[in-house]
PDB file of N, CA and C in Angstrom:
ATOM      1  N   UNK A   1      86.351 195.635  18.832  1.00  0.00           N
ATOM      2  CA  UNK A   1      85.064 195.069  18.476  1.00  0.00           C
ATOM      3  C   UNK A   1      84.721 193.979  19.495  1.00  0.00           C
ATOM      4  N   UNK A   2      83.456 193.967  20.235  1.00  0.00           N
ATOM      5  CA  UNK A   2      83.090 192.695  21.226  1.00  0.00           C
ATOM      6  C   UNK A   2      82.853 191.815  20.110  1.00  0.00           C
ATOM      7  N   UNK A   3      82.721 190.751  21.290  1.00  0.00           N
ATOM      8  CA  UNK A   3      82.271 189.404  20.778  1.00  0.00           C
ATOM      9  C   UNK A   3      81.205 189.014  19.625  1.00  0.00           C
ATOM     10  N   UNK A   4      80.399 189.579  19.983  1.00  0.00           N
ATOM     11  CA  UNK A   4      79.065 189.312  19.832  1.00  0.00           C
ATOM     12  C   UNK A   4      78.899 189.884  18.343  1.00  0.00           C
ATOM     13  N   UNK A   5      79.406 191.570  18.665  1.00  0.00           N
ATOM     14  CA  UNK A   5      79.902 192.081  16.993  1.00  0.00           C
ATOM     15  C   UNK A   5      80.299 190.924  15.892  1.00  0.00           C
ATOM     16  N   UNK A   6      81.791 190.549  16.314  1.00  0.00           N
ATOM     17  CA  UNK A   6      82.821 189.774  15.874  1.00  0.00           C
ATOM     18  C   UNK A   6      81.725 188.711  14.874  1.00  0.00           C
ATOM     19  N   UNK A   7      81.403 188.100  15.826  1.00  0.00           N
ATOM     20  CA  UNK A   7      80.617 186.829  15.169  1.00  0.00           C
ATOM     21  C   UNK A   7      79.085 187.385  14.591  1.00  0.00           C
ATOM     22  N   UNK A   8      78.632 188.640  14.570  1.00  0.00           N
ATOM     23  CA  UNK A   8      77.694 188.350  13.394  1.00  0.00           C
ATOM     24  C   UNK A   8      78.975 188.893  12.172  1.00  0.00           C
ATOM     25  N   UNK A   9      79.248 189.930  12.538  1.00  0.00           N
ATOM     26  CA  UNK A   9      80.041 190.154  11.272  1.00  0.00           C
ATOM     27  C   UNK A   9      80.571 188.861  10.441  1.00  0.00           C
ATOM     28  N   UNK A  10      81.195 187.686  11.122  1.00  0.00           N
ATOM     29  CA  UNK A  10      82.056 186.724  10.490  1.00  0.00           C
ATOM     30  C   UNK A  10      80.327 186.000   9.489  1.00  0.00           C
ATOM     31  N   UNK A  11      79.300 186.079  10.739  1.00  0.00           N
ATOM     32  CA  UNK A  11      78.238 185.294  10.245  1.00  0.00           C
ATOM     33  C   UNK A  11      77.957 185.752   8.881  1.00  0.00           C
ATOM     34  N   UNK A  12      77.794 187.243   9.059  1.00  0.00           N
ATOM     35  CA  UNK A  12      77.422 188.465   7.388  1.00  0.00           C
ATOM     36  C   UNK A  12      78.168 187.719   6.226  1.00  0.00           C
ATOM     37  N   UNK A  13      79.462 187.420   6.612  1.00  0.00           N
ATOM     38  CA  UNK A  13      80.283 187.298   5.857  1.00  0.00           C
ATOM     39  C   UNK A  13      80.351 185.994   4.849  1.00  0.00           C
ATOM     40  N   UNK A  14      79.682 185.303   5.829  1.00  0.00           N
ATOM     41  CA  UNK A  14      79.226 183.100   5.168  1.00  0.00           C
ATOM     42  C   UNK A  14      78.054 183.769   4.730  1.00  0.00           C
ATOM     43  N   UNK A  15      77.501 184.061   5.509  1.00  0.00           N
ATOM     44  CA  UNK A  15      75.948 184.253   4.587  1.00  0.00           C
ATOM     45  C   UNK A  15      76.150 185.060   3.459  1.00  0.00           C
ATOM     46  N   UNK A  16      76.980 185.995   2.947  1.00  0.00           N
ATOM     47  CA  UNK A  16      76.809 186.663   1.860  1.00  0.00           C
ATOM     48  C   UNK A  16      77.626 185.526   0.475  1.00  0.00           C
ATOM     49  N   UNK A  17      79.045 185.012   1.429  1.00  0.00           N
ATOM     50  CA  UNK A  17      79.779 184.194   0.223  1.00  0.00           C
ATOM     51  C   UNK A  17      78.999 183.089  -0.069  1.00  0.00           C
ATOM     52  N   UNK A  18      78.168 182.560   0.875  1.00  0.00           N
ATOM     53  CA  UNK A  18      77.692 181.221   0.427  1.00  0.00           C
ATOM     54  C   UNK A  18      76.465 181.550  -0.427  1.00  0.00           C
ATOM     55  N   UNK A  19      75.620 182.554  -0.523  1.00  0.00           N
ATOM     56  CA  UNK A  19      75.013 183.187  -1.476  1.00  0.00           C
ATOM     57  C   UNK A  19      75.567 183.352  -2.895  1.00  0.00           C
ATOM     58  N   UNK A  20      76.551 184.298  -3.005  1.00  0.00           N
ATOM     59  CA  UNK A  20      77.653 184.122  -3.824  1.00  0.00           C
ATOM     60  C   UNK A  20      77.872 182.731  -4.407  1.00  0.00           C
ATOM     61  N   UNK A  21      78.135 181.874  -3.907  1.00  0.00           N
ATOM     62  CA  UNK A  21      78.170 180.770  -4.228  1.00  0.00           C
ATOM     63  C   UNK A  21      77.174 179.992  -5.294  1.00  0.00           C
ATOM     64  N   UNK A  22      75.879 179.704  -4.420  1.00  0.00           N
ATOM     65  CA  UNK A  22      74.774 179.554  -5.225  1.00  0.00           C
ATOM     66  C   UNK A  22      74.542 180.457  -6.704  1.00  0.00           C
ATOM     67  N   UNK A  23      74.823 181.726  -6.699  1.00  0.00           N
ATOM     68  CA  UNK A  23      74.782 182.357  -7.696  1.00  0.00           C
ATOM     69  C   UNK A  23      75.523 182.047  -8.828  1.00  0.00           C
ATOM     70  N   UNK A  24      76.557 181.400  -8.559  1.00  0.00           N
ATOM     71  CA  UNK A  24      78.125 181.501  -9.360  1.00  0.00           C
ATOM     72  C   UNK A  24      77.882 180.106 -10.068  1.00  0.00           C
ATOM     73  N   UNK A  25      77.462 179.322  -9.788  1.00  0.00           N
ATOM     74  CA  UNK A  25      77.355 177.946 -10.441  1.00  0.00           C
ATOM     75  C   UNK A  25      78.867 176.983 -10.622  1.00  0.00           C
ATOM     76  N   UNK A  26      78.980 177.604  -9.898  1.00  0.00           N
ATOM     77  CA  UNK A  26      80.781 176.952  -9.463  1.00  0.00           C
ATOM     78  C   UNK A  26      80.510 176.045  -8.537  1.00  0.00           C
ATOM     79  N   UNK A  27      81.987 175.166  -8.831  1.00  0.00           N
ATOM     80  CA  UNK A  27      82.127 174.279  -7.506  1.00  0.00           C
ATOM     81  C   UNK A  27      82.563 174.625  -6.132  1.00  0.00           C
ATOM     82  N   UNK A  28      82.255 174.261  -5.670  1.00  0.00           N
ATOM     83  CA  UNK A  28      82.498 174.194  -3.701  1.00  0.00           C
ATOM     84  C   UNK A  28      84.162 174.906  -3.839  1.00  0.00           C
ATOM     85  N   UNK A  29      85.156 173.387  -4.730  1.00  0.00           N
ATOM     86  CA  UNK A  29      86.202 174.357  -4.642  1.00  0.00           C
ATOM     87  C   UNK A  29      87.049 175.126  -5.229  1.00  0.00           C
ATOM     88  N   UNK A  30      86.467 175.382  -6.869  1.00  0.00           N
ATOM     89  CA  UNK A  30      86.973 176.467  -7.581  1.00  0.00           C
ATOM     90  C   UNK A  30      86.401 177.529  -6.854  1.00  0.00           C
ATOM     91  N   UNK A  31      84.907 177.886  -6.797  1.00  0.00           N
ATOM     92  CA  UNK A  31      84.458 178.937  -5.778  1.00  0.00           C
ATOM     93  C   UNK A  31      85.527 179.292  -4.749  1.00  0.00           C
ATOM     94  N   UNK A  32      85.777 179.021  -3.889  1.00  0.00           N
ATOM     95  CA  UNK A  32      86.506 178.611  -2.628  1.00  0.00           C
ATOM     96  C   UNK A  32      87.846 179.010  -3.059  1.00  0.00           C
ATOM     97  N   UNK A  33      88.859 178.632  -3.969  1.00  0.00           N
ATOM     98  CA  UNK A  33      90.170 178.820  -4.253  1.00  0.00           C
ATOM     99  C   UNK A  33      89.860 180.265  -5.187  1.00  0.00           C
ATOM    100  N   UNK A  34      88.994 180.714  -5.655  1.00  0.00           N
ATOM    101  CA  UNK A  34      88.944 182.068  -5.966  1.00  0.00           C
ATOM    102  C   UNK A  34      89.056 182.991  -4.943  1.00  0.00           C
ATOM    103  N   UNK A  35      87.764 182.591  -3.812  1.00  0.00           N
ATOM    104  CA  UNK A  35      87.670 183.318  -2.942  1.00  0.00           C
ATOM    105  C   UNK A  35      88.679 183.381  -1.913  1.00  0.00           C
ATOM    106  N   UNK A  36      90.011 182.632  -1.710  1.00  0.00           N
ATOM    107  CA  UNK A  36      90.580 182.885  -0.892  1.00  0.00           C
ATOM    108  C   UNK A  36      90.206 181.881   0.415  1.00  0.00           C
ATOM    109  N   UNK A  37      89.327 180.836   0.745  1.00  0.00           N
ATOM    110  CA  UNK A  37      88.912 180.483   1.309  1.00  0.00           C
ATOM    111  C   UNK A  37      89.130 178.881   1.245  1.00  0.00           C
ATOM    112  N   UNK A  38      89.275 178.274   2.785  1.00  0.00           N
ATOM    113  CA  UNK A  38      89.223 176.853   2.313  1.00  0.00           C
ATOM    114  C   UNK A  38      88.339 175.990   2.227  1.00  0.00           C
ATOM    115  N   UNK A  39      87.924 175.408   1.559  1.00  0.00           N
ATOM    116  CA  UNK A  39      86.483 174.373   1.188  1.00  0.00           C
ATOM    117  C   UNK A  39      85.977 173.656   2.597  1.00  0.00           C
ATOM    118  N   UNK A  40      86.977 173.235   3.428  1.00  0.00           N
ATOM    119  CA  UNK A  40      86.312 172.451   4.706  1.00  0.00           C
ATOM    120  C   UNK A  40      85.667 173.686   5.888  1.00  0.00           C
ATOM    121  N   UNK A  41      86.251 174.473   5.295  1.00  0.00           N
ATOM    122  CA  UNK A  41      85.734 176.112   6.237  1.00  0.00           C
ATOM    123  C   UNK A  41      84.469 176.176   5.667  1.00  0.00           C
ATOM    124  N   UNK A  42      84.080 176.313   4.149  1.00  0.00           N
ATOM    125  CA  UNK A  42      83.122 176.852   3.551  1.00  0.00           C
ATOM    126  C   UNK A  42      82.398 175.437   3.854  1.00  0.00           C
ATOM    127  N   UNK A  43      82.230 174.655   3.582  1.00  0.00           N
ATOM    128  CA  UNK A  43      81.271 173.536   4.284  1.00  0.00           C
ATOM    129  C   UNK A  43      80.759 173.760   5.391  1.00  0.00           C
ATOM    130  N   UNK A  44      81.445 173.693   6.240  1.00  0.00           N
ATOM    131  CA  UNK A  44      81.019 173.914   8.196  1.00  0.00           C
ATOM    132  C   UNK A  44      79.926 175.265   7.828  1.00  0.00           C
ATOM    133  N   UNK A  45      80.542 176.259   7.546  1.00  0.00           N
ATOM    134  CA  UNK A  45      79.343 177.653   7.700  1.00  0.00           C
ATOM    135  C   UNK A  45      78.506 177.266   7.134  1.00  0.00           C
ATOM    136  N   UNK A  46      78.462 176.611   5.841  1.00  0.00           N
ATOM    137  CA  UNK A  46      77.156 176.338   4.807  1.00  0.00           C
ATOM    138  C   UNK A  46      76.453 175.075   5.758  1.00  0.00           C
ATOM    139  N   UNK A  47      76.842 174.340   6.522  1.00  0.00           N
ATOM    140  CA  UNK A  47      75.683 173.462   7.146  1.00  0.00           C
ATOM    141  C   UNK A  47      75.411 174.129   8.876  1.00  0.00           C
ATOM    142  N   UNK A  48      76.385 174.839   9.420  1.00  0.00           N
ATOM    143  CA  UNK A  48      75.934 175.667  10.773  1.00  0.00           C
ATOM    144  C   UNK A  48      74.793 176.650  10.261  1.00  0.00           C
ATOM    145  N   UNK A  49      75.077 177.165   8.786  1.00  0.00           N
ATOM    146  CA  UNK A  49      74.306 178.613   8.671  1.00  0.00           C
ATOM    147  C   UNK A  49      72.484 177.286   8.204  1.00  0.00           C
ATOM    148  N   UNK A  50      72.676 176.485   7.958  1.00  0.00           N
ATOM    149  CA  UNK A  50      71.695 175.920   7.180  1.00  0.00           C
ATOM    150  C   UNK A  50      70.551 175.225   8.173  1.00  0.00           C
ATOM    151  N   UNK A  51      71.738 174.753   9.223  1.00  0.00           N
ATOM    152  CA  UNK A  51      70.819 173.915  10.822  1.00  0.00           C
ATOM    153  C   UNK A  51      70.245 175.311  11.247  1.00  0.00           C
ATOM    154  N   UNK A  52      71.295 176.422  11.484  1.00  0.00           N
ATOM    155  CA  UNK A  52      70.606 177.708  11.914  1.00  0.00           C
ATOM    156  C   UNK A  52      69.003 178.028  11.355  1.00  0.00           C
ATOM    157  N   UNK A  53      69.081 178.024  10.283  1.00  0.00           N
ATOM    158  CA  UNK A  53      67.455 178.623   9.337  1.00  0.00           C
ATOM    159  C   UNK A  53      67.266 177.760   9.682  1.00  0.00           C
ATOM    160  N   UNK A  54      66.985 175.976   9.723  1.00  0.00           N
ATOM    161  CA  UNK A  54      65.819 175.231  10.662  1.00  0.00           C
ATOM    162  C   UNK A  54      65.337 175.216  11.385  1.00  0.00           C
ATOM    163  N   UNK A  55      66.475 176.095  12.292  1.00  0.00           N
ATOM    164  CA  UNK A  55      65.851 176.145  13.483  1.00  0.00           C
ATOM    165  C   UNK A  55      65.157 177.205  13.669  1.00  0.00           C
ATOM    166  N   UNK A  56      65.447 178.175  13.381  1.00  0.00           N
ATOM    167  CA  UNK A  56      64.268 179.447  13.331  1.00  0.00           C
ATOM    168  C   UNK A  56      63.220 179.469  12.685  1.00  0.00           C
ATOM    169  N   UNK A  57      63.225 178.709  11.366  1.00  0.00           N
ATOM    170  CA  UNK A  57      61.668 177.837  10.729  1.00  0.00           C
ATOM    171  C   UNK A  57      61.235 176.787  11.393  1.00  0.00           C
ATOM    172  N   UNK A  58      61.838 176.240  12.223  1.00  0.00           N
ATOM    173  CA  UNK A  58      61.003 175.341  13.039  1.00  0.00           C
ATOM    174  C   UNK A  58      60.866 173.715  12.638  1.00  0.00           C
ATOM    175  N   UNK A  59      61.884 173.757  11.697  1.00  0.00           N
ATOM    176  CA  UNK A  59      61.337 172.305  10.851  1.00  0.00           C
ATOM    177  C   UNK A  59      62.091 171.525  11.494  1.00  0.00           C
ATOM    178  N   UNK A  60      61.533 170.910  11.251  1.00  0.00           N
ATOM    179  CA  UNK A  60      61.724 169.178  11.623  1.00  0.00           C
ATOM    180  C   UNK A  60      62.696 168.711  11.095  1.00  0.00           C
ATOM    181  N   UNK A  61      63.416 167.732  11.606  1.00  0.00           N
ATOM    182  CA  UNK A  61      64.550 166.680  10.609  1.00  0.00           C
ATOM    183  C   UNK A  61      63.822 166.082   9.659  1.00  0.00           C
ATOM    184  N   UNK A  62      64.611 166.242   8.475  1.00  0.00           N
ATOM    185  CA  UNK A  62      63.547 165.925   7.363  1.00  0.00           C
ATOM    186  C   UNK A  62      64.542 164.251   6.512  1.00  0.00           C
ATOM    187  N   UNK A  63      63.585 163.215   6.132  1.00  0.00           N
ATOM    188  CA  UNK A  63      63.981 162.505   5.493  1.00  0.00           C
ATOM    189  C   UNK A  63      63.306 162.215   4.387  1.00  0.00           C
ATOM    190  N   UNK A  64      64.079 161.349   3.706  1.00  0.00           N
ATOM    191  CA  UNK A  64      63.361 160.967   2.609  1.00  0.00           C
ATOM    192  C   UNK A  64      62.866 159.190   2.519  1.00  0.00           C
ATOM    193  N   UNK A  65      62.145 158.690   2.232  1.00  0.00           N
ATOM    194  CA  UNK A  65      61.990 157.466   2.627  1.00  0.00           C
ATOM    195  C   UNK A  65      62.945 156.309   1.097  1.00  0.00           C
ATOM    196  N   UNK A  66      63.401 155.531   0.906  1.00  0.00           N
ATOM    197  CA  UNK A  66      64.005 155.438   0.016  1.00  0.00           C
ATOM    198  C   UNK A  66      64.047 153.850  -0.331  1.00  0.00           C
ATOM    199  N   UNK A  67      64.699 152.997  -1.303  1.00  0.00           N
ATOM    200  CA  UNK A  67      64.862 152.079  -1.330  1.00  0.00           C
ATOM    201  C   UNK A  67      65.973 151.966  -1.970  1.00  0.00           C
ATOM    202  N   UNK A  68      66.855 151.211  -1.089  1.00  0.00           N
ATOM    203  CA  UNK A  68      68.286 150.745  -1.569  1.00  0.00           C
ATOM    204  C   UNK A  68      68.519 150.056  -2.590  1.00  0.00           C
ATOM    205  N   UNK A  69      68.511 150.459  -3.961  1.00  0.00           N
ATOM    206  CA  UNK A  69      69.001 149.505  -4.880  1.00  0.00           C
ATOM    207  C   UNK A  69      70.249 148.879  -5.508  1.00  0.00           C
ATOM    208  N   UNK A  70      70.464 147.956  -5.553  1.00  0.00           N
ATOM    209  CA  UNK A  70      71.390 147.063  -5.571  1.00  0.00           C
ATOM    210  C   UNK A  70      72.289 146.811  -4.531  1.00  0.00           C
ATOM    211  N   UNK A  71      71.815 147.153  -2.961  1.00  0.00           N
ATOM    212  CA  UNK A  71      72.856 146.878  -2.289  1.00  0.00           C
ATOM    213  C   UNK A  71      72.648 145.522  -1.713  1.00  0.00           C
ATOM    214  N   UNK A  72      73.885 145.204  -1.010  1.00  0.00           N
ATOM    215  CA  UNK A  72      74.137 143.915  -0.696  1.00  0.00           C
ATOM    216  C   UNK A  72      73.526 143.447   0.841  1.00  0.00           C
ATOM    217  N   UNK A  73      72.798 142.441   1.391  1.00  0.00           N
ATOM    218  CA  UNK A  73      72.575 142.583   2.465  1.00  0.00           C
ATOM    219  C   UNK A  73      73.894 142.359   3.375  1.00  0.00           C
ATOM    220  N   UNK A  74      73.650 143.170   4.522  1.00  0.00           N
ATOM    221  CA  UNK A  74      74.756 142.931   5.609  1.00  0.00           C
ATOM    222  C   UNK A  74      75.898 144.093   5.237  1.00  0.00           C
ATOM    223  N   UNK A  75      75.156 144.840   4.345  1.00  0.00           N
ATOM    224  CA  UNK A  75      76.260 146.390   4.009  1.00  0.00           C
ATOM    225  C   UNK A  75      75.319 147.449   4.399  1.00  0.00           C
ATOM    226  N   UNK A  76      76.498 148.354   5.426  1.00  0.00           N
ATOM    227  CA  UNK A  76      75.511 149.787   5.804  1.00  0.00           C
ATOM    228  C   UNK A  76      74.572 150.225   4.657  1.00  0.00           C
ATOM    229  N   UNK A  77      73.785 150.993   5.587  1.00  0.00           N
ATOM    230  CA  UNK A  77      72.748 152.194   4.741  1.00  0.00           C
ATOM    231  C   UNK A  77      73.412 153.124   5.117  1.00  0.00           C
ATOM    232  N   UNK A  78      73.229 153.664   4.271  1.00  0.00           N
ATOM    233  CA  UNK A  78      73.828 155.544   4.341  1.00  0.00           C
ATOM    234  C   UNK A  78      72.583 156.284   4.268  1.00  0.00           C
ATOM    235  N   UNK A  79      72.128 157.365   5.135  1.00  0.00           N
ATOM    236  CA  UNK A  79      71.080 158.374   4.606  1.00  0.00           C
ATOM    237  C   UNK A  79      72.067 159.557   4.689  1.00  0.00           C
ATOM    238  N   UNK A  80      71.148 160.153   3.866  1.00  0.00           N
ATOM    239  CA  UNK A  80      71.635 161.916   3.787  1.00  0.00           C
ATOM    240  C   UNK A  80      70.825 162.598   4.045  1.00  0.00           C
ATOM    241  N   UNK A  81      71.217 163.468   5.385  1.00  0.00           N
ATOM    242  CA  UNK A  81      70.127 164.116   5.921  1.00  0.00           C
ATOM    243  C   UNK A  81      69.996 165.607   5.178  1.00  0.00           C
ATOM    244  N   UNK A  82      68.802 166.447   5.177  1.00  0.00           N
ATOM    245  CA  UNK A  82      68.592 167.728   4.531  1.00  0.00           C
ATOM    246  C   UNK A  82      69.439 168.423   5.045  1.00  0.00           C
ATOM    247  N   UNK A  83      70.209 168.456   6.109  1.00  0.00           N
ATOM    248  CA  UNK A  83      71.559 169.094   6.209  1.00  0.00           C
ATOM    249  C   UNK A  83      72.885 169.074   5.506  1.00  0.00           C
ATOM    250  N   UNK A  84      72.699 167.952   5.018  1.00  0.00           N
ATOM    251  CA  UNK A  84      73.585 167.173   3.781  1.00  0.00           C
ATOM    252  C   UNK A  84      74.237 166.630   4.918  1.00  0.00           C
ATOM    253  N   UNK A  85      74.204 166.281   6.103  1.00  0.00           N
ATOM    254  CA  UNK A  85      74.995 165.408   6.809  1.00  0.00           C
ATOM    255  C   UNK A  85      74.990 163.720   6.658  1.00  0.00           C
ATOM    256  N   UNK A  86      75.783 162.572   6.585  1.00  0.00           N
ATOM    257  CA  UNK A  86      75.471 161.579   5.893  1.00  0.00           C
ATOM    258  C   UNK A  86      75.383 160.946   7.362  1.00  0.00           C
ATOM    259  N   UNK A  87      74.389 159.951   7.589  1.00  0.00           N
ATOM    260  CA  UNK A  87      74.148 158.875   8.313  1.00  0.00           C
ATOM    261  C   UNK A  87      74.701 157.414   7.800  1.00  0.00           C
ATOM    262  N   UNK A  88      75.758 156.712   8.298  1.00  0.00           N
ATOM    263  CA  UNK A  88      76.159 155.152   8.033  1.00  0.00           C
ATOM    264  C   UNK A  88      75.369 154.596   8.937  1.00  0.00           C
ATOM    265  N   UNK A  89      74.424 153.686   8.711  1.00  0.00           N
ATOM    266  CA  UNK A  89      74.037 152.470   9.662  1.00  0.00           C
ATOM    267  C   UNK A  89      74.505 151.530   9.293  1.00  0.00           C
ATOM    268  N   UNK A  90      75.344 150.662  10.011  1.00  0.00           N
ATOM    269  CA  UNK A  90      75.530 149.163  10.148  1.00  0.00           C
ATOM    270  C   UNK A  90      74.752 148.754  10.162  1.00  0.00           C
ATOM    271  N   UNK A  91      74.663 147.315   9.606  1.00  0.00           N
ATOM    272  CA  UNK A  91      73.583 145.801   9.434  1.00  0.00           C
ATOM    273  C   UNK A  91      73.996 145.418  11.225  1.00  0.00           C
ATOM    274  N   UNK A  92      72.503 145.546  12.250  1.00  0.00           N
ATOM    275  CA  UNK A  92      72.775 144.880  13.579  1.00  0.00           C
ATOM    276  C   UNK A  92      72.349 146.466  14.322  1.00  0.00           C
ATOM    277  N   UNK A  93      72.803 147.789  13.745  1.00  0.00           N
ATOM    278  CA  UNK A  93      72.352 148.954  14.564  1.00  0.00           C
ATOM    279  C   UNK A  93      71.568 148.309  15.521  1.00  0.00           C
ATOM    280  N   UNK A  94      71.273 148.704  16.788  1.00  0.00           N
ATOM    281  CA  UNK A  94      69.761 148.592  17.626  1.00  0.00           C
ATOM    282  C   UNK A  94      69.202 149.672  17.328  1.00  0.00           C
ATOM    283  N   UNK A  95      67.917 149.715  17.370  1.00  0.00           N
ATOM    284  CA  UNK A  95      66.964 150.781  17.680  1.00  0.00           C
ATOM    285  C   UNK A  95      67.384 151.868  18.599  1.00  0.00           C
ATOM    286  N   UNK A  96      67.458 151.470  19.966  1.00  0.00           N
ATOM    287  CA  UNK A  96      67.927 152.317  20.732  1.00  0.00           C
ATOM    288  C   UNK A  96      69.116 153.120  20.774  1.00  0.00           C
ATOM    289  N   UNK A  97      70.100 152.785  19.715  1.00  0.00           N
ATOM    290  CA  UNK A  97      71.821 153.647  19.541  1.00  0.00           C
ATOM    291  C   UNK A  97      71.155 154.548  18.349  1.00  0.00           C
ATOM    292  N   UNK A  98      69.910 154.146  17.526  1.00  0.00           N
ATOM    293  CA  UNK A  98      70.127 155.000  16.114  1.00  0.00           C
ATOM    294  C   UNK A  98      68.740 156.090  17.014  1.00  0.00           C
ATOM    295  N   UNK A  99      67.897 155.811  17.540  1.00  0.00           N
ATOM    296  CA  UNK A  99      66.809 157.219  18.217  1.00  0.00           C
ATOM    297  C   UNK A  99      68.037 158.071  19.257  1.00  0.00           C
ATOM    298  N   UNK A 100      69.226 157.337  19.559  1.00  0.00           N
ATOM    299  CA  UNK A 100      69.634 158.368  20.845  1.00  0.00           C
ATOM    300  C   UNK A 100      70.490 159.326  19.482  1.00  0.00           C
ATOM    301  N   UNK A 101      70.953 158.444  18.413  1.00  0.00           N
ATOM    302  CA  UNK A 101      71.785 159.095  17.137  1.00  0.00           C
ATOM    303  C   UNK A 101      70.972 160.334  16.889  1.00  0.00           C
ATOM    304  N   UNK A 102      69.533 160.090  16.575  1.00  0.00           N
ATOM    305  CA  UNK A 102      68.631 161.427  15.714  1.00  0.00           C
ATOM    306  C   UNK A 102      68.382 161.735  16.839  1.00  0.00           C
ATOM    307  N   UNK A 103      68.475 161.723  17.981  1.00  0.00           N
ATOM    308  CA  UNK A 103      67.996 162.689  19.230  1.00  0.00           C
ATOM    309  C   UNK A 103      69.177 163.802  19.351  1.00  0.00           C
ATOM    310  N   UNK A 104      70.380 163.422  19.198  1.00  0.00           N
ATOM    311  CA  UNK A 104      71.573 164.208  19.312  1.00  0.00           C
ATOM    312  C   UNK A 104      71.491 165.256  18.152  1.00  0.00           C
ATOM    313  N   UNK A 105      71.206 164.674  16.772  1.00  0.00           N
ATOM    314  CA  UNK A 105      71.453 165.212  15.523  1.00  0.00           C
ATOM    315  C   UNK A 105      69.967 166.431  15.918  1.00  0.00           C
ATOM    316  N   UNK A 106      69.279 165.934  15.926  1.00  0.00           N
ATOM    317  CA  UNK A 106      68.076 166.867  16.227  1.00  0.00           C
ATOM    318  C   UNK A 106      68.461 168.042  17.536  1.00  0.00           C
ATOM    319  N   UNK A 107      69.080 167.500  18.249  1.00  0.00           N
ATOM    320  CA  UNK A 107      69.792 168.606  19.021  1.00  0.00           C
ATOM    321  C   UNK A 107      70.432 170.235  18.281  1.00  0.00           C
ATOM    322  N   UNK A 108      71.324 169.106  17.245  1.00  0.00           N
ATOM    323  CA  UNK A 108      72.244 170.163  17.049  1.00  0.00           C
ATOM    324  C   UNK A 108      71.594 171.308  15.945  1.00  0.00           C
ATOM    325  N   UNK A 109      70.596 171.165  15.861  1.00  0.00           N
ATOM    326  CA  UNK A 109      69.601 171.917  14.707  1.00  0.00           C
ATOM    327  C   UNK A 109      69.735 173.074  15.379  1.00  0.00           C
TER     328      UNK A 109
END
């Protein structure tokens, strides 16, 4: 089997379990320890397969605008991006380290 085979087949294969998944109403890792599979595996495909469909829909990095309640000043923000990837900002970030941050992240879409 070439390459190219290889990896849609493996692709068929996340895209059908992680479907599966959604269906099953199970967790990440009872799902996962049924299936034979390990949870940090099934993560990676479920956010590669997920940046993938953005990028072929075309969307944008998406946020949500939010307000931190009860946190302390001088303690990171965390965002969670629609990839479910989590952003820590430190209290002091510059501007310029967190646009080159979402320039990279926007890359990897």
């Amino acid at each position: 089997m070439k390459k190219r085979e290889a990896e849609a087949e493996r692709r068929k294969f996340w895209v059908e379990l992680i479907a599966r998944h959604k269906q099953s109403g199970k967790t990440v890792e009872a799902f996962c320890q049924e299936n034979g599979v390990g949870s940090p595996l099934f993560y990676t495909w479920r956010k590669r397969l997920a940046l993938v469909a953005q990028r072929e829909e075309g969307k944008p990095m998406a946020f949500a605008l939010v307000e931190p309640a009860g946190t302390k000043r001088g303690e990171p923000v965390e965002l969670t991006l629609a990839s479910g990837d989590r952003l820590r900002i430190s209290p002091g970030t510059d501007a310029a380290t967190l646009r080159l941050v979402l320039g990279v992240l926007r890359e990897l879409r």
